[in-house]
Each structure stands twice: as structure tokens, then as C-alpha cells.
N, C-alpha and C. Protein backbone atom coordinates (compact mmCIF):
# COMPACT_ATOMS: atom_id res chain seq x y z
N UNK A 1 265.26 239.50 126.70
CA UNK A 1 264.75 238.84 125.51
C UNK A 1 265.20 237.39 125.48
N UNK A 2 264.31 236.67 124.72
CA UNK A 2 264.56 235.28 124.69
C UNK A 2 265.28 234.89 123.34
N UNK A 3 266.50 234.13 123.61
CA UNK A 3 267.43 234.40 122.01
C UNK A 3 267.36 232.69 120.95
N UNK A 4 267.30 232.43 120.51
CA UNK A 4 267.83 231.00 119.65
C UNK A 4 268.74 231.32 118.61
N UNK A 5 269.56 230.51 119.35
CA UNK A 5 270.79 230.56 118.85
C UNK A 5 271.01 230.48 116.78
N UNK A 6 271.88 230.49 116.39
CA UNK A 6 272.23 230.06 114.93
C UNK A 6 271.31 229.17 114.48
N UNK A 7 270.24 229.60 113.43
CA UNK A 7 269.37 228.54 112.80
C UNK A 7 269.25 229.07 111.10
N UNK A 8 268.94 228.13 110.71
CA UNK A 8 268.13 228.30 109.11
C UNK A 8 266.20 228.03 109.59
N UNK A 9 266.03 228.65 108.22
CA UNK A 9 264.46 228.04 108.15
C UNK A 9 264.68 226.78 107.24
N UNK A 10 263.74 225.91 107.34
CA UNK A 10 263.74 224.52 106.43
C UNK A 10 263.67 224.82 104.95
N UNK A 11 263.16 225.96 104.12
CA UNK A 11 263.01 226.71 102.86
C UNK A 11 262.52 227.61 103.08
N UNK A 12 262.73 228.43 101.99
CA UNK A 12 262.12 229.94 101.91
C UNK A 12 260.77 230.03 102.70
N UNK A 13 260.67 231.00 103.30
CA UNK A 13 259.41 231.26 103.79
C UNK A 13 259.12 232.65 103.88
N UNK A 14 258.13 233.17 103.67
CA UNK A 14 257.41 234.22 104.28
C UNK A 14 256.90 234.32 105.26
N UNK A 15 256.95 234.86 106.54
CA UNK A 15 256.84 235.13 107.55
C UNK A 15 255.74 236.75 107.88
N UNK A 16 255.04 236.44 108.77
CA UNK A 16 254.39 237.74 109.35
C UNK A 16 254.24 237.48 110.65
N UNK A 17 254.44 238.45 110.86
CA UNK A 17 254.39 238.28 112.93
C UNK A 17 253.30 239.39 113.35
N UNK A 18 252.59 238.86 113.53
CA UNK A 18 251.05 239.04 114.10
C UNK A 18 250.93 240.01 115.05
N UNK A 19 251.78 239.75 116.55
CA UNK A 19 252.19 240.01 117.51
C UNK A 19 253.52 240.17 118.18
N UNK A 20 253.96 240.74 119.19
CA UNK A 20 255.20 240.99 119.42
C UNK A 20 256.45 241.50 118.84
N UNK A 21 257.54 241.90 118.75
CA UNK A 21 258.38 241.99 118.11
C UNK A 21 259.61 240.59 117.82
N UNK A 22 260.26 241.16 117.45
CA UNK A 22 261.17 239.90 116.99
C UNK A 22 262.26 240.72 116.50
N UNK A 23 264.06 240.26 116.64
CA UNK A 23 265.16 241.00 116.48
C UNK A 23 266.06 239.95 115.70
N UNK A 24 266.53 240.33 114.93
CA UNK A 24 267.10 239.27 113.95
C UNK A 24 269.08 239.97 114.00
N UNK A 25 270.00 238.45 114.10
CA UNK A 25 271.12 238.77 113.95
C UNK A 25 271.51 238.37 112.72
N UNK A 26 271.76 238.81 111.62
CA UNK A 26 272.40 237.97 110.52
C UNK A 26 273.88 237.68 110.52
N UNK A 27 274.66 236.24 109.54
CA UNK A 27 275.65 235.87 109.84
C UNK A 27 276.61 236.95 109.52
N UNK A 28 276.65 238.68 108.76
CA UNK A 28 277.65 238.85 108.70
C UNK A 28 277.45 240.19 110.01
N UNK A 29 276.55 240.25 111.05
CA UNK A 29 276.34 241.53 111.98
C UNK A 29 275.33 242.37 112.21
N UNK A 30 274.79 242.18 111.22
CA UNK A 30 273.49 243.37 110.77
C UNK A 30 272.37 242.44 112.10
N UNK A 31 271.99 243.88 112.56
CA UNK A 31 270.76 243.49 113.40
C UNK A 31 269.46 244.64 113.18
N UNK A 32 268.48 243.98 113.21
CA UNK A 32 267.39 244.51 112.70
C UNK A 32 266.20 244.26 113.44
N UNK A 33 265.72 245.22 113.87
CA UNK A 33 264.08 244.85 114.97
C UNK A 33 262.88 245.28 114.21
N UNK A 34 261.81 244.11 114.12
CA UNK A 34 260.64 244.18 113.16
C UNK A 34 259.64 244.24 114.58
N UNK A 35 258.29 245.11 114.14
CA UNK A 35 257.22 244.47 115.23
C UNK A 35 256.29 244.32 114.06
N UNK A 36 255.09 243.93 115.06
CA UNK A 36 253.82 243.57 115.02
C UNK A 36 253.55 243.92 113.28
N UNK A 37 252.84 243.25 112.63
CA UNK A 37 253.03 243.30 111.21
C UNK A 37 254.17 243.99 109.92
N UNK A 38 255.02 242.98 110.58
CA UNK A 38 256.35 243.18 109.85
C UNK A 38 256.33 241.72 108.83
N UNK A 39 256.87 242.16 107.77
CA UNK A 39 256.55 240.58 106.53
C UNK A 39 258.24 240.65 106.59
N UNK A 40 259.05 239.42 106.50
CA UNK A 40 259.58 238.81 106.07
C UNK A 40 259.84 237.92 105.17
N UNK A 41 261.25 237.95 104.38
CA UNK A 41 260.82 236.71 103.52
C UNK A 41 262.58 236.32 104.52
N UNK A 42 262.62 235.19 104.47
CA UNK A 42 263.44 234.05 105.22
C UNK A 42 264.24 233.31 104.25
N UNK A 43 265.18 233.55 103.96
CA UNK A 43 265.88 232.86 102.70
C UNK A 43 267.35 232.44 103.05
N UNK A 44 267.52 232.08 103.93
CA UNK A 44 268.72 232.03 104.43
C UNK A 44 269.06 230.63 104.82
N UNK A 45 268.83 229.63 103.89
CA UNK A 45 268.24 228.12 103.82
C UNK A 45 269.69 227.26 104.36
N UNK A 46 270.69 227.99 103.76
CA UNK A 46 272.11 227.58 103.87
C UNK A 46 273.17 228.91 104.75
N UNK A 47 274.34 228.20 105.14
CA UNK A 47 275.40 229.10 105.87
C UNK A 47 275.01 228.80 107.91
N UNK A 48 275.29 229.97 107.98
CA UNK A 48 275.48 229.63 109.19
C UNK A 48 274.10 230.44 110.03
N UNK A 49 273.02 230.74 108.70
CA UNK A 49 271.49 230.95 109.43
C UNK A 49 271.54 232.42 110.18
N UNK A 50 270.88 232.96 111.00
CA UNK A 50 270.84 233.96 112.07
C UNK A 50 270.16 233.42 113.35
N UNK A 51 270.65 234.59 113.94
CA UNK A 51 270.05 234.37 115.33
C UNK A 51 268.77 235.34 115.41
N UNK A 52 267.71 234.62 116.11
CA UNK A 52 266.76 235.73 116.35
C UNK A 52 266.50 235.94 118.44
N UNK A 53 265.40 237.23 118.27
CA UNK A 53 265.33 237.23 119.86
C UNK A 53 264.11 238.09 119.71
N UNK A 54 263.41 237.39 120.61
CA UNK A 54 261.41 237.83 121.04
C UNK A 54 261.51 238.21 122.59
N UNK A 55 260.74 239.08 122.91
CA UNK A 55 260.58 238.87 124.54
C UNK A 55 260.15 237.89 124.92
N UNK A 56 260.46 237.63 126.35
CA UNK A 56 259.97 236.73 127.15
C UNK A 56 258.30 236.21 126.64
N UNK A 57 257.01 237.06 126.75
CA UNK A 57 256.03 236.77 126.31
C UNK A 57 255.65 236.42 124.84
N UNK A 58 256.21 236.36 124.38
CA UNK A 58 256.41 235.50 122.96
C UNK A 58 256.10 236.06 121.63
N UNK A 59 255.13 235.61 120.67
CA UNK A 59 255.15 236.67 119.93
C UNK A 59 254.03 235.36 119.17
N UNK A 60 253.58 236.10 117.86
CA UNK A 60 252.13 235.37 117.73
C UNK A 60 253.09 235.08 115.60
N UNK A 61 253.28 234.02 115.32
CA UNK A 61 253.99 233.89 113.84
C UNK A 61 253.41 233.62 112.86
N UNK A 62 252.97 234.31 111.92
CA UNK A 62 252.21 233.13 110.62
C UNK A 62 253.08 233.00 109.47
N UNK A 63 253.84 231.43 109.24
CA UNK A 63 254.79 231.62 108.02
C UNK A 63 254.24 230.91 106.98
N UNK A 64 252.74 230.40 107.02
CA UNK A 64 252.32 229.70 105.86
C UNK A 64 251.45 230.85 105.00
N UNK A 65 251.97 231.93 104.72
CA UNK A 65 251.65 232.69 103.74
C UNK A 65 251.19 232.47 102.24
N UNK A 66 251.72 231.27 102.24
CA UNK A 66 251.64 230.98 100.70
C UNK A 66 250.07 230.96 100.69
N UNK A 67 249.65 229.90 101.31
CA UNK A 67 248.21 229.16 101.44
C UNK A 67 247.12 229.62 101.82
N UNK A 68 247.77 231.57 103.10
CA UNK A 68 246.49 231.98 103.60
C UNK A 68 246.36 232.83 101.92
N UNK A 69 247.30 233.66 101.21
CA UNK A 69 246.73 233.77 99.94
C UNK A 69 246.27 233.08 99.15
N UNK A 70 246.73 231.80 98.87
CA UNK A 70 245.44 231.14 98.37
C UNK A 70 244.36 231.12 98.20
N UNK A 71 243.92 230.96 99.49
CA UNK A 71 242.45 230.68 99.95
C UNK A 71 242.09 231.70 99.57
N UNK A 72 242.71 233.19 99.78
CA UNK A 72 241.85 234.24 99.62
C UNK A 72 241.65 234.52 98.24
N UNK A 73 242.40 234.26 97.39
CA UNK A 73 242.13 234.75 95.89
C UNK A 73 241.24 233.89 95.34
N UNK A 74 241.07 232.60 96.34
CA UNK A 74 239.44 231.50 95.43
C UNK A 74 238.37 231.74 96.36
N UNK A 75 238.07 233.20 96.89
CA UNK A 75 237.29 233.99 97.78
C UNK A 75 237.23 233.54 99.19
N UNK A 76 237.75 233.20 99.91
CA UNK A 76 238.03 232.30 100.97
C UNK A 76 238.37 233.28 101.61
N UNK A 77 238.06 232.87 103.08
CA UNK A 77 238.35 234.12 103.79
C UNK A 77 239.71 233.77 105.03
N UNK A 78 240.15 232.98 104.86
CA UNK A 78 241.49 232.43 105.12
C UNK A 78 241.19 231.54 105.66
């Protein structure tokens, strides 16, 4: 698996991962493996962030959630 090291997200986000899996370390141990339509919310803006890890072939991310609901509730089809 491919790892990145200690990060934050820039603000809260909601996250969905489309494709692939994805493995999350949080700062106090807890590890947790999401796949393929797993929602996240990402709130971890401050501290020392987590580590995550995707396979090698990558993984497919959509974290602008806010906006694809948007669109859809003013009938929009994203």
C-alpha cells in the first residue's frame, strides 16, 4: 500500500471514495479500512492529522460533497 504520512484536511470535508479502498491511522491508534462507497466526514483540521494508505493503483475521491448535493436538490443531475 501506498502511505502519506501525518496530514490534516484544509477544513471539514466530506469525503466519498468512489473506488478503491483507503485505510486510515488516527493520532491516538485506531485504524480503520473503508472501500468503495464509504462516506467520510474529515474533521481533524488540527493536531497531529492521520495517516492514510490506498493501494498502489489508487483510488477514485469525491470530497466536494457539499456542491454535488446542491446541484441535485435544484434538480441538477450533478
Amino acid at each position: 500500500m501506498c502511505e502519506v504520512d501525518w496530514h490534516n484536511p484544509p477544513r471539514r470535508l466530506l469525503v466519498l471514495w468512489l473506488t478503491g479502498e483507503v485505510e486510515f491511522e488516527t493520532s491516538d491508534g485506531d485504524i480503520r479500512r473503508l472501500a468503495a462507497g464509504s462516506v467520510v466526514m474529515a474533521e481533524d483540521t488540527t493536531g497531529k492529522g492521520h495517516i492514510s494508505r490506498h493501494p498502489p493503483e489508487g483510488q477514485l475521491v469525491e470530497k466536494r460533497i457539499r456542491e454535488a448535493l446542491a446541484a441535485f436538490a435544484v434538480g441538477g443531475s450533478g
